[in-house]
Protein backbone atom coordinates (compact mmCIF):
# COMPACT_ATOMS: atom_id res chain seq x y z
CA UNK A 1 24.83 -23.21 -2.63
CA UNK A 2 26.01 -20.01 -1.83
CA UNK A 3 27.86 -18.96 2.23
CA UNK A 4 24.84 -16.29 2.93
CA UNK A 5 23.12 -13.51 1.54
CA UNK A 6 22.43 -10.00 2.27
CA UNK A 7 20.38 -10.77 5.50
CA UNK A 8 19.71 -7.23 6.53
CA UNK A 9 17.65 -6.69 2.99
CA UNK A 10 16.06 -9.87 2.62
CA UNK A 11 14.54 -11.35 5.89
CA UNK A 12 11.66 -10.02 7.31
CA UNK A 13 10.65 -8.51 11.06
CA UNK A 14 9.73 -11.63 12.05
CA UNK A 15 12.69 -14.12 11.86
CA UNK A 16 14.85 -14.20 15.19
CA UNK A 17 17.69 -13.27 13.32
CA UNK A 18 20.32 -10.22 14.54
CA UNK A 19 20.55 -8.65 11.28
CA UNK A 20 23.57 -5.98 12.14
CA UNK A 21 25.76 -9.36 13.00
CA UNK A 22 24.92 -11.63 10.74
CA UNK A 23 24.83 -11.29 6.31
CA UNK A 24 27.92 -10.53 4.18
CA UNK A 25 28.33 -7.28 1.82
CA UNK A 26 30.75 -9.63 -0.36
CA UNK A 27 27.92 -11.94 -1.38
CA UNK A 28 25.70 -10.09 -1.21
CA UNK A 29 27.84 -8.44 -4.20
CA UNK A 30 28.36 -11.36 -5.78
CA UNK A 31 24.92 -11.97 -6.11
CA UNK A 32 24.05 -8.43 -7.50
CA UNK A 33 26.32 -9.29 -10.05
CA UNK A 34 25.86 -12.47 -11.05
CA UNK A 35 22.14 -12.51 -10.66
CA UNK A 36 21.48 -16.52 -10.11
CA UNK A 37 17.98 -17.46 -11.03
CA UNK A 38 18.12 -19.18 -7.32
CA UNK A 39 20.00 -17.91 -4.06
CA UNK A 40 20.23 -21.29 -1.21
CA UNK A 41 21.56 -19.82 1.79
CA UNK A 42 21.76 -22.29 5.30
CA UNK A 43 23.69 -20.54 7.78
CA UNK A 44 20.97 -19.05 10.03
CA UNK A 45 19.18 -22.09 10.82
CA UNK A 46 15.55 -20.39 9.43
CA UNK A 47 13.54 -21.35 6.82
CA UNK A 48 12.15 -18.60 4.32
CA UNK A 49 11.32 -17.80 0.84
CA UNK A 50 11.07 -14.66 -0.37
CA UNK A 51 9.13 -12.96 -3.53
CA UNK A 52 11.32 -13.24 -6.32
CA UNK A 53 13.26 -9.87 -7.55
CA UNK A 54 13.79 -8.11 -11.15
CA UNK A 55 17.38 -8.16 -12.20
CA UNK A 56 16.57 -5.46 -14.45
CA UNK A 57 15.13 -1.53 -14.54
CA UNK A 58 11.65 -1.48 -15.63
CA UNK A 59 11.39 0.65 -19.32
CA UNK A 60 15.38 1.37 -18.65
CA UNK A 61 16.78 -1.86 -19.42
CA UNK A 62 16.52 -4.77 -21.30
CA UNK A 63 14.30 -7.41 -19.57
CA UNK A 64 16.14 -10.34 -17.44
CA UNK A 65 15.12 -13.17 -15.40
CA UNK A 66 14.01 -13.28 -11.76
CA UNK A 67 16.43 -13.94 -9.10
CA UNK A 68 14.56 -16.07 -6.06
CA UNK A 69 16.34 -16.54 -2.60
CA UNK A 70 15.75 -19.16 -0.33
CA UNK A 71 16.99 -20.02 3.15
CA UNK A 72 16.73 -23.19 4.58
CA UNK A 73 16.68 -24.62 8.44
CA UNK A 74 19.19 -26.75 10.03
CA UNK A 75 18.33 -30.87 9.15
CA UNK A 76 16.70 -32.40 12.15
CA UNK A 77 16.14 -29.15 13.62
CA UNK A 78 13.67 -29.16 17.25
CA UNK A 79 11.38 -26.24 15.88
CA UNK A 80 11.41 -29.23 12.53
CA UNK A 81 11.59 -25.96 10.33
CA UNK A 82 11.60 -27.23 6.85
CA UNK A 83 15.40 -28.26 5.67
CA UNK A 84 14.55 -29.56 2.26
CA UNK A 85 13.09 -28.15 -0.85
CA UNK A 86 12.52 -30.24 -4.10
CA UNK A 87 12.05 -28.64 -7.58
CA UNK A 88 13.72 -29.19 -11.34
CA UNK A 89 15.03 -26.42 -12.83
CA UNK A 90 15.05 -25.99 -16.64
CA UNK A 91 18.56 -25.46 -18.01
CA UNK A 92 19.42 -22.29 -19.44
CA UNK A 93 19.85 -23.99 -23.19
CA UNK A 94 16.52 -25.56 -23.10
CA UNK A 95 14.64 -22.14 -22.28
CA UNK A 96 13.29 -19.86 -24.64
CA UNK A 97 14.22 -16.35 -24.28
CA UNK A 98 10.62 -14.87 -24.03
CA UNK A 99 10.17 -17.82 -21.17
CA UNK A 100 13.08 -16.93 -19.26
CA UNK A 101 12.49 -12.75 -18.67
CA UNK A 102 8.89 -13.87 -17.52
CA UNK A 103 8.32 -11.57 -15.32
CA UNK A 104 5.50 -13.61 -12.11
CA UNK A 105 3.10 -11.67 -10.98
CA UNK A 106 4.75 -11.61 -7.54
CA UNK A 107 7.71 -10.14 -8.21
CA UNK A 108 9.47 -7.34 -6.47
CA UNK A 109 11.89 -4.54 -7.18
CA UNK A 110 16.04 -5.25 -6.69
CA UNK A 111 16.88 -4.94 -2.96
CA UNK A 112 20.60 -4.83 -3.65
CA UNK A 113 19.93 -1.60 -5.61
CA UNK A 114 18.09 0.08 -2.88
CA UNK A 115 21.33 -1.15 -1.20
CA UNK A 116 23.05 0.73 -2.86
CA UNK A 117 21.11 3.94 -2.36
CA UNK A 118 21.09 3.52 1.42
CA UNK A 119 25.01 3.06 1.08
CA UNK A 120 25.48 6.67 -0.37
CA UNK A 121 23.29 7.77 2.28
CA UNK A 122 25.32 6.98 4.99
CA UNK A 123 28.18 8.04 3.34
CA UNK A 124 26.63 11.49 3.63
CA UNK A 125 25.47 11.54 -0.16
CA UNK A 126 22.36 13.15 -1.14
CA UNK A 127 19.74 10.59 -1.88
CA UNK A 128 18.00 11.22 -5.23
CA UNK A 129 14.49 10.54 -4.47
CA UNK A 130 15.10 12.79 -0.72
CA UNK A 131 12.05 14.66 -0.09
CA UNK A 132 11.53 17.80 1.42
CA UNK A 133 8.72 19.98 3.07
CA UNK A 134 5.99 20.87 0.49
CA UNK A 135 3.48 23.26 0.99
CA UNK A 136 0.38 22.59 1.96
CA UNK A 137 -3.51 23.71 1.93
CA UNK A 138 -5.02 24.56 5.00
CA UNK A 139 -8.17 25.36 6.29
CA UNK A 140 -10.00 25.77 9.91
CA UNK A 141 -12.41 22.99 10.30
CA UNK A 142 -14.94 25.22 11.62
CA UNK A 143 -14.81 27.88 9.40
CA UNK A 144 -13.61 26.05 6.74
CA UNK A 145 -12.02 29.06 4.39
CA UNK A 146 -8.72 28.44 2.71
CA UNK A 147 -5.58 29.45 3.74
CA UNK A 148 -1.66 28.41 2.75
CA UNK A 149 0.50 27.05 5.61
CA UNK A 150 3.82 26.78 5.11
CA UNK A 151 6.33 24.69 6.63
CA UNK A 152 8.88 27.24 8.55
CA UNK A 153 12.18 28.13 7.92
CA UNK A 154 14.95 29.31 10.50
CA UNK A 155 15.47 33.04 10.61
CA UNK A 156 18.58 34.05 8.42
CA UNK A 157 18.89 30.87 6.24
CA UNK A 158 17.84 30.42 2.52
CA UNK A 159 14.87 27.84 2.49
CA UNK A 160 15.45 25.03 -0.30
CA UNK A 161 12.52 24.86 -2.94
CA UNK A 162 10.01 22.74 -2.15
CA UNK A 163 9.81 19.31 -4.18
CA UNK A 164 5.89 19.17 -5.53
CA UNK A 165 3.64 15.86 -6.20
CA UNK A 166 3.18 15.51 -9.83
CA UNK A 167 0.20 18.03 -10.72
CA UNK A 168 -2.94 16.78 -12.09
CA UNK A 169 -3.94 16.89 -15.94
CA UNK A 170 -7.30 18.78 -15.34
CA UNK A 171 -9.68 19.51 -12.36
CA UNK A 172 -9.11 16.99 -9.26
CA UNK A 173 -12.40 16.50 -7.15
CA UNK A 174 -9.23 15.77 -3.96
CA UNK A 175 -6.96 17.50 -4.30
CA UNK A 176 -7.15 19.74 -1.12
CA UNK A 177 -5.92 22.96 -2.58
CA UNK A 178 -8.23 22.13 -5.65
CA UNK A 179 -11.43 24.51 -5.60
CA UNK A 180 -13.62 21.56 -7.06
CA UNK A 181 -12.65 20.04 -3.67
CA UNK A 182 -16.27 19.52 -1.32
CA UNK A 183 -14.94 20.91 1.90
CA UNK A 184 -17.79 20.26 3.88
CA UNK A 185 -17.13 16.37 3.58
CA UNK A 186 -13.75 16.65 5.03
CA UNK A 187 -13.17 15.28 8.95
CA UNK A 188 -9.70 15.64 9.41
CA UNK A 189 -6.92 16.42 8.06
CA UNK A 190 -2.78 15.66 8.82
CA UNK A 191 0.13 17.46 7.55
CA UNK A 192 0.22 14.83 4.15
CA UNK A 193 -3.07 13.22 4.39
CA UNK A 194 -6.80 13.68 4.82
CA UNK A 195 -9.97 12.01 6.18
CA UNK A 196 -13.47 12.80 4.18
CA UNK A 197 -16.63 10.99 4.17
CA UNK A 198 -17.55 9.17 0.92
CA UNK A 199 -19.95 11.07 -1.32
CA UNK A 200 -22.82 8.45 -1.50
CA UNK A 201 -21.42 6.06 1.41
CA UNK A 202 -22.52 2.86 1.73
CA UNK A 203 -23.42 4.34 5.23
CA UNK A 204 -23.09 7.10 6.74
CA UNK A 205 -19.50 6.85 9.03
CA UNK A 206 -17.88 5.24 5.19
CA UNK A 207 -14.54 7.43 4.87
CA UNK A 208 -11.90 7.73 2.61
CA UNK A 209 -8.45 8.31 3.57
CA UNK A 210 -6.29 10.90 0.83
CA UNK A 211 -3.21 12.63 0.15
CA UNK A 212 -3.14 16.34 0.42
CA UNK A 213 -1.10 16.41 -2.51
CA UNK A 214 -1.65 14.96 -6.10
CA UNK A 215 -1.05 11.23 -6.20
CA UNK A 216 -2.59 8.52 -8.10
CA UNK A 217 -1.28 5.58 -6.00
CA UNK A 218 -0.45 3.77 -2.80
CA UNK A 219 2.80 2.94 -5.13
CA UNK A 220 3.20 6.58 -5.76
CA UNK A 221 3.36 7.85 -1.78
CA UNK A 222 6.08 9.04 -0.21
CA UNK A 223 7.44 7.50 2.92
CA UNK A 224 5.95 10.86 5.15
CA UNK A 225 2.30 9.95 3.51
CA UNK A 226 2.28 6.44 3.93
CA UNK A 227 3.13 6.74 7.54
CA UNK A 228 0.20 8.76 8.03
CA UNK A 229 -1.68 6.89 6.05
CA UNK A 230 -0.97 4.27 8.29
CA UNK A 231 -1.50 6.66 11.20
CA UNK A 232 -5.07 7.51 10.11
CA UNK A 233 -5.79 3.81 9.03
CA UNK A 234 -4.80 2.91 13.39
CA UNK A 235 -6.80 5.88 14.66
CA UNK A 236 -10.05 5.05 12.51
CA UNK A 237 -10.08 1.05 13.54
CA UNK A 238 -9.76 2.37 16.97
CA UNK A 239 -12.93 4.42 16.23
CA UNK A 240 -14.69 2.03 14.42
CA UNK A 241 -13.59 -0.53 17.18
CA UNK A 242 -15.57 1.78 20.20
CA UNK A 243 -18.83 1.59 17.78
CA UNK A 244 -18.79 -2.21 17.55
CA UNK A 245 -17.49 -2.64 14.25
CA UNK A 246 -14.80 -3.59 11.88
CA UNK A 247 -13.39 -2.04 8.66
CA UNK A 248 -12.35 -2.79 5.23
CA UNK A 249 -10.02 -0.78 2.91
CA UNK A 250 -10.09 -1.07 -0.50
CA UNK A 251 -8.13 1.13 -3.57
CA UNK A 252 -9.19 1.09 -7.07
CA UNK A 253 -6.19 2.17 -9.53
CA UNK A 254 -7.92 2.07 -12.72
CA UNK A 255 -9.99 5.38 -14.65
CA UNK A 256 -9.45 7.42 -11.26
CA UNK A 257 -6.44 10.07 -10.96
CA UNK A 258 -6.09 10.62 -7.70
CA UNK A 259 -5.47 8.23 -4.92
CA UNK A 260 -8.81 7.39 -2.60
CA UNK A 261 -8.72 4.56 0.20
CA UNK A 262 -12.10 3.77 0.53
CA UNK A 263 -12.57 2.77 4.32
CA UNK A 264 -16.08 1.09 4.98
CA UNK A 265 -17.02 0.12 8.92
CA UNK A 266 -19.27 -2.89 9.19
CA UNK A 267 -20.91 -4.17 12.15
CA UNK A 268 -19.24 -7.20 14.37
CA UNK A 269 -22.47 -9.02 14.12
CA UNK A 270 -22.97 -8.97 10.45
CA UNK A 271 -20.07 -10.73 9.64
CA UNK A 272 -16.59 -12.35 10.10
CA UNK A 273 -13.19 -11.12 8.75
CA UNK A 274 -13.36 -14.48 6.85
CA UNK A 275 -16.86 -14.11 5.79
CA UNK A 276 -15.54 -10.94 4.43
CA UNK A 277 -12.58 -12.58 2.36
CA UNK A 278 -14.81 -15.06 1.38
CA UNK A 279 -17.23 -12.69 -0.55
CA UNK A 280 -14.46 -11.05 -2.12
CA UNK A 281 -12.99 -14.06 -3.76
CA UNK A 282 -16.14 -16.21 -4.82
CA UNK A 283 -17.65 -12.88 -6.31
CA UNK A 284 -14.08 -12.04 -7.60
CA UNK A 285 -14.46 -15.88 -9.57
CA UNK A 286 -18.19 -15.19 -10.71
CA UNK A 287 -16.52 -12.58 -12.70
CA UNK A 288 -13.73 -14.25 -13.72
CA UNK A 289 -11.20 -11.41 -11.52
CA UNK A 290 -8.10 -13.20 -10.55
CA UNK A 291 -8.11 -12.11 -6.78
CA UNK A 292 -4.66 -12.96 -5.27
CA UNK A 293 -3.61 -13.45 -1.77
CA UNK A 294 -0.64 -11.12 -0.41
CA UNK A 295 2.15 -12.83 1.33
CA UNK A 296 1.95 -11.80 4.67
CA UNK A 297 4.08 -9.05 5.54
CA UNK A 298 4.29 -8.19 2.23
CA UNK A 299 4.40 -4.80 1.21
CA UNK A 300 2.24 -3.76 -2.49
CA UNK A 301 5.10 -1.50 -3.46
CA UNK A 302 6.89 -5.09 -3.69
CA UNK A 303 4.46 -6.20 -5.98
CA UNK A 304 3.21 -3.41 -8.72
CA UNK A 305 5.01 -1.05 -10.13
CA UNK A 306 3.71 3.13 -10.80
CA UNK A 307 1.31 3.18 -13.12
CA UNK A 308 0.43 -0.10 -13.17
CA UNK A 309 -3.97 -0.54 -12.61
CA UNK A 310 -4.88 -2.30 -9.54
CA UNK A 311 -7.75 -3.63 -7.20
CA UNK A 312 -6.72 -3.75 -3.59
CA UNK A 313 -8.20 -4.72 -0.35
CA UNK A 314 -7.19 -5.28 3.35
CA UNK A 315 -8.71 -6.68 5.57
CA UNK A 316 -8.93 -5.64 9.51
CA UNK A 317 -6.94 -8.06 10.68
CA UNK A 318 -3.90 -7.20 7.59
CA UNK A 319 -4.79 -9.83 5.23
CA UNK A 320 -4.37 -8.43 1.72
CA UNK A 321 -6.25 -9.12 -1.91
CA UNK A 322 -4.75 -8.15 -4.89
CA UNK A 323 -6.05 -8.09 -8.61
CA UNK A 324 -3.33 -6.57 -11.09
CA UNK A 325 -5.75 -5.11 -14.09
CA UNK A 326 -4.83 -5.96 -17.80
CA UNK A 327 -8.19 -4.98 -19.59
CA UNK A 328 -11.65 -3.98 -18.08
CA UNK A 329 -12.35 -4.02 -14.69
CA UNK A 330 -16.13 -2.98 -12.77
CA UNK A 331 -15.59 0.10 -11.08
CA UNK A 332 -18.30 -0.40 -8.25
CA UNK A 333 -16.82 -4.29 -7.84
CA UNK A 334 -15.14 -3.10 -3.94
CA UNK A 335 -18.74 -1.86 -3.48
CA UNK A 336 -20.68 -4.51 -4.95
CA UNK A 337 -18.78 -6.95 -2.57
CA UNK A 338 -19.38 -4.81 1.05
CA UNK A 339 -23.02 -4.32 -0.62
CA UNK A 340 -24.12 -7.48 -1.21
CA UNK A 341 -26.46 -9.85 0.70
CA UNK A 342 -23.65 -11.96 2.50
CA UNK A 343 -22.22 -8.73 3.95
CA UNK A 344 -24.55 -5.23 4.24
CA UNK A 345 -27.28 -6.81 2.65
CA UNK A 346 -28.16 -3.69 0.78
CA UNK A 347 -27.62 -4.10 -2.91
CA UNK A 348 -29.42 -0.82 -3.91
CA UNK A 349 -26.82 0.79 -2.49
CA UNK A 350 -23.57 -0.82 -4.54
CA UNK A 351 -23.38 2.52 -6.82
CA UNK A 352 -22.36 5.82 -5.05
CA UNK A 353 -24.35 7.77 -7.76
CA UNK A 354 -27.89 6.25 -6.00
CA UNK A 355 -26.79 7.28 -2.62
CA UNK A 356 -25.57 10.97 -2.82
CA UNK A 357 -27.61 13.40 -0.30
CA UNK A 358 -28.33 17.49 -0.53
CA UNK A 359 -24.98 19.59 0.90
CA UNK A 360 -26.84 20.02 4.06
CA UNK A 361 -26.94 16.39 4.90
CA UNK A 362 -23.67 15.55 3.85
CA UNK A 363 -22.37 18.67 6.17
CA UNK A 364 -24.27 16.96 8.67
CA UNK A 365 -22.98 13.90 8.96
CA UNK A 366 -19.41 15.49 8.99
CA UNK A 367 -19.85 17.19 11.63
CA UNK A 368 -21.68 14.49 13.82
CA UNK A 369 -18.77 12.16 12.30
CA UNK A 370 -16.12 14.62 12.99
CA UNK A 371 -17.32 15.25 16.48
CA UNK A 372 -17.42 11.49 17.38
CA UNK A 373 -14.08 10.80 15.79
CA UNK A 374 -12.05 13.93 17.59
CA UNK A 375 -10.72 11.91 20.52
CA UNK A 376 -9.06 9.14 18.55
CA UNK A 377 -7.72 11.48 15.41
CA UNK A 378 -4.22 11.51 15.97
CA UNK A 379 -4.06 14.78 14.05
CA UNK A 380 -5.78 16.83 16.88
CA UNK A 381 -3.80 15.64 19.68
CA UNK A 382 -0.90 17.67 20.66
């Protein structure tokens, strides 16, 4: 049993624990180097488990085994946090090679190498994967005609070239700059993200949350987007909240190229958060979808890696699904689920194809949408 591990990396918001005193860089070392298959640490008198980590670069380096850490309570403690943990481990001779780099569907990326990023970093190194201003497309709401808006520079000093999101393949129904986008749908719109409502909603305040720029993935945002992803995601359940309802969020990463957040508001009285998780999973078993539960406070960029297909959901109160796709998977399934008799009851409705409406209606319902929504979009207040 190892003195401690890297504390500040590896335990979450939630344990009591003063990570800037506490942890030590030497094991924490010693266990980027030696890798263990499993990490005891008992020092800080809490008891946690976290998702097991790659030892290895994904497509850069030979596969490894998993590295899991676990931390363990004092014995006889008053909180009677657990203090003991039975399990047989396999020796190293008896294990096949193929069986040992199994990679569980739960596990996460190296925290000692983002470490070791962070460590340059402070050092006053330039970070690799730093981002910096990109340009963006812009248009009044009202008049809705394109512009550019470009982040500005101080007068007398070289501006560094912008880093772009990876452009797409063909034409990009939203992508903002993108003249297949349908501008009348759009709501809102931040400095990386935009609202829209969903051609062929289930009903008619259904939204989806996207980046400005090209991006395929939750997994593939930026820090700057996800945070106003997350700003958008606070502002709309506030919204939805004042109406009386709830809201799910679902992604789809599989036969779609750019990232859409599907955000559908259902009424209080129609069902329960649990209801809601229910009908997810039994319909995810009727069609034989291996629906997972997310730890909690568990992140999904701990979990998949780029380009990997996905089915995600999240719940209102931050209860995640997961489904990592291998094969086939039924594009309308997020739909299906929110459509169905034990939540919307309207089944006619589960394809978006056999709910689309004339340009005028949409345009519409934007602007009805877009006027109710104003006072809680974080984007228009100054």
């Amino acid at each position: 049993m190892s003195r401690a591990a890297s504390w500040l990396l590896i335990l979450p918001t939630w344990i009591d624990i003063d990570v800037k005193t506490c942890g030590s860089a030497a094991v924490a070392g010693l266990a980027s180097s030696l890798k263990p298959r499993y990490h005891f640490s008992a020092l800080q008198g809490e008891n946690y488990e976290r998702l097991p980590y790659r030892n290895h670069v994904v497509l850069q380096e030979n596969a490894q085994h998993v590295s899991r850490f676990i931390a363990l309570a004092s014995v006889g403690n008053p909180a009677k946090k657990k203090y003991i943990y039975a399990f047989s481990i396999v020796p190293l001779s008896r294990m096949e090679a193929a069986e040992l780099v199994k990679q569980p569907l739960d596990v996460t990326e190296n925290p000692y190498r983002k470490s070791g990023r962070e460590a340059k970093k402070s050092l006053g190194a330039k970070a690799a994967e730093e981002e910096e201003p990109a340009q963006q497309f812009f248009f009044d709401l009202n008049k809705q005609q394109g512009k550019k808006r470009h982040s500005d520079g101080k007068a007398g000093h070289q501006t560094k070239q912008p880093r772009k999101p990876p452009q797409p393949t063909g034409p990009c129904w939203f992508c903002l700059a993108s003249p297949e986008v349908e501008k009348h749908l759009v709501v809102s719109i931040g400095e990386h993200c935009y609202v829209a409502l969903a051609k062929g909603g289930l009903t008619s305040d259904h939204v989806l949350i996207l980046p400005i720029g090209h991006y395929q993935a939750v997994v593939d945002l930026s820090s700057e987007v996800v945070d106003e992803c997350e700003k958008y995601k606070a502002s709309l359940k506030k919204f939805y909240k004042s109406k009386g309802k709830r809201f799910v969020m679902f992604e789809r990463n599989y036969r779609s190229q750019h990232l859409q957040l599907q955000v559908v508001p259902l009424p209080l009285s129609c069902c329960t958060t649990d209801d809601i998780k229910e009908s997810f999973i039994v319909q995810a078993q009727e069609q034989n979808i291996e629906l997972l539960e997310i730890p909690e406070h568990t992140d999904i960029k701990q979990i998949v890696q780029p380009g990997t297909p996905y089915f995600y959901v999240e719940l209102d109160n931050g209860e995640k699904l997961f489904h990592r796709i291998k094969k086939n998977f039924p594009l309308q399934f997020g739909r299906e689920v929110l459509a169905s008799e034990a939540i919307l009851n309207i089944p006619t409705r589960a394809d978006w194809k056999a709910c689309k409406l004339d340009p005028d209606e949409e345009g519409s319902q934007a602007k009805a949408f877009r006027r109710d929504f104003e006072p809680f979009d974080f984007s228009s207040q100054d």
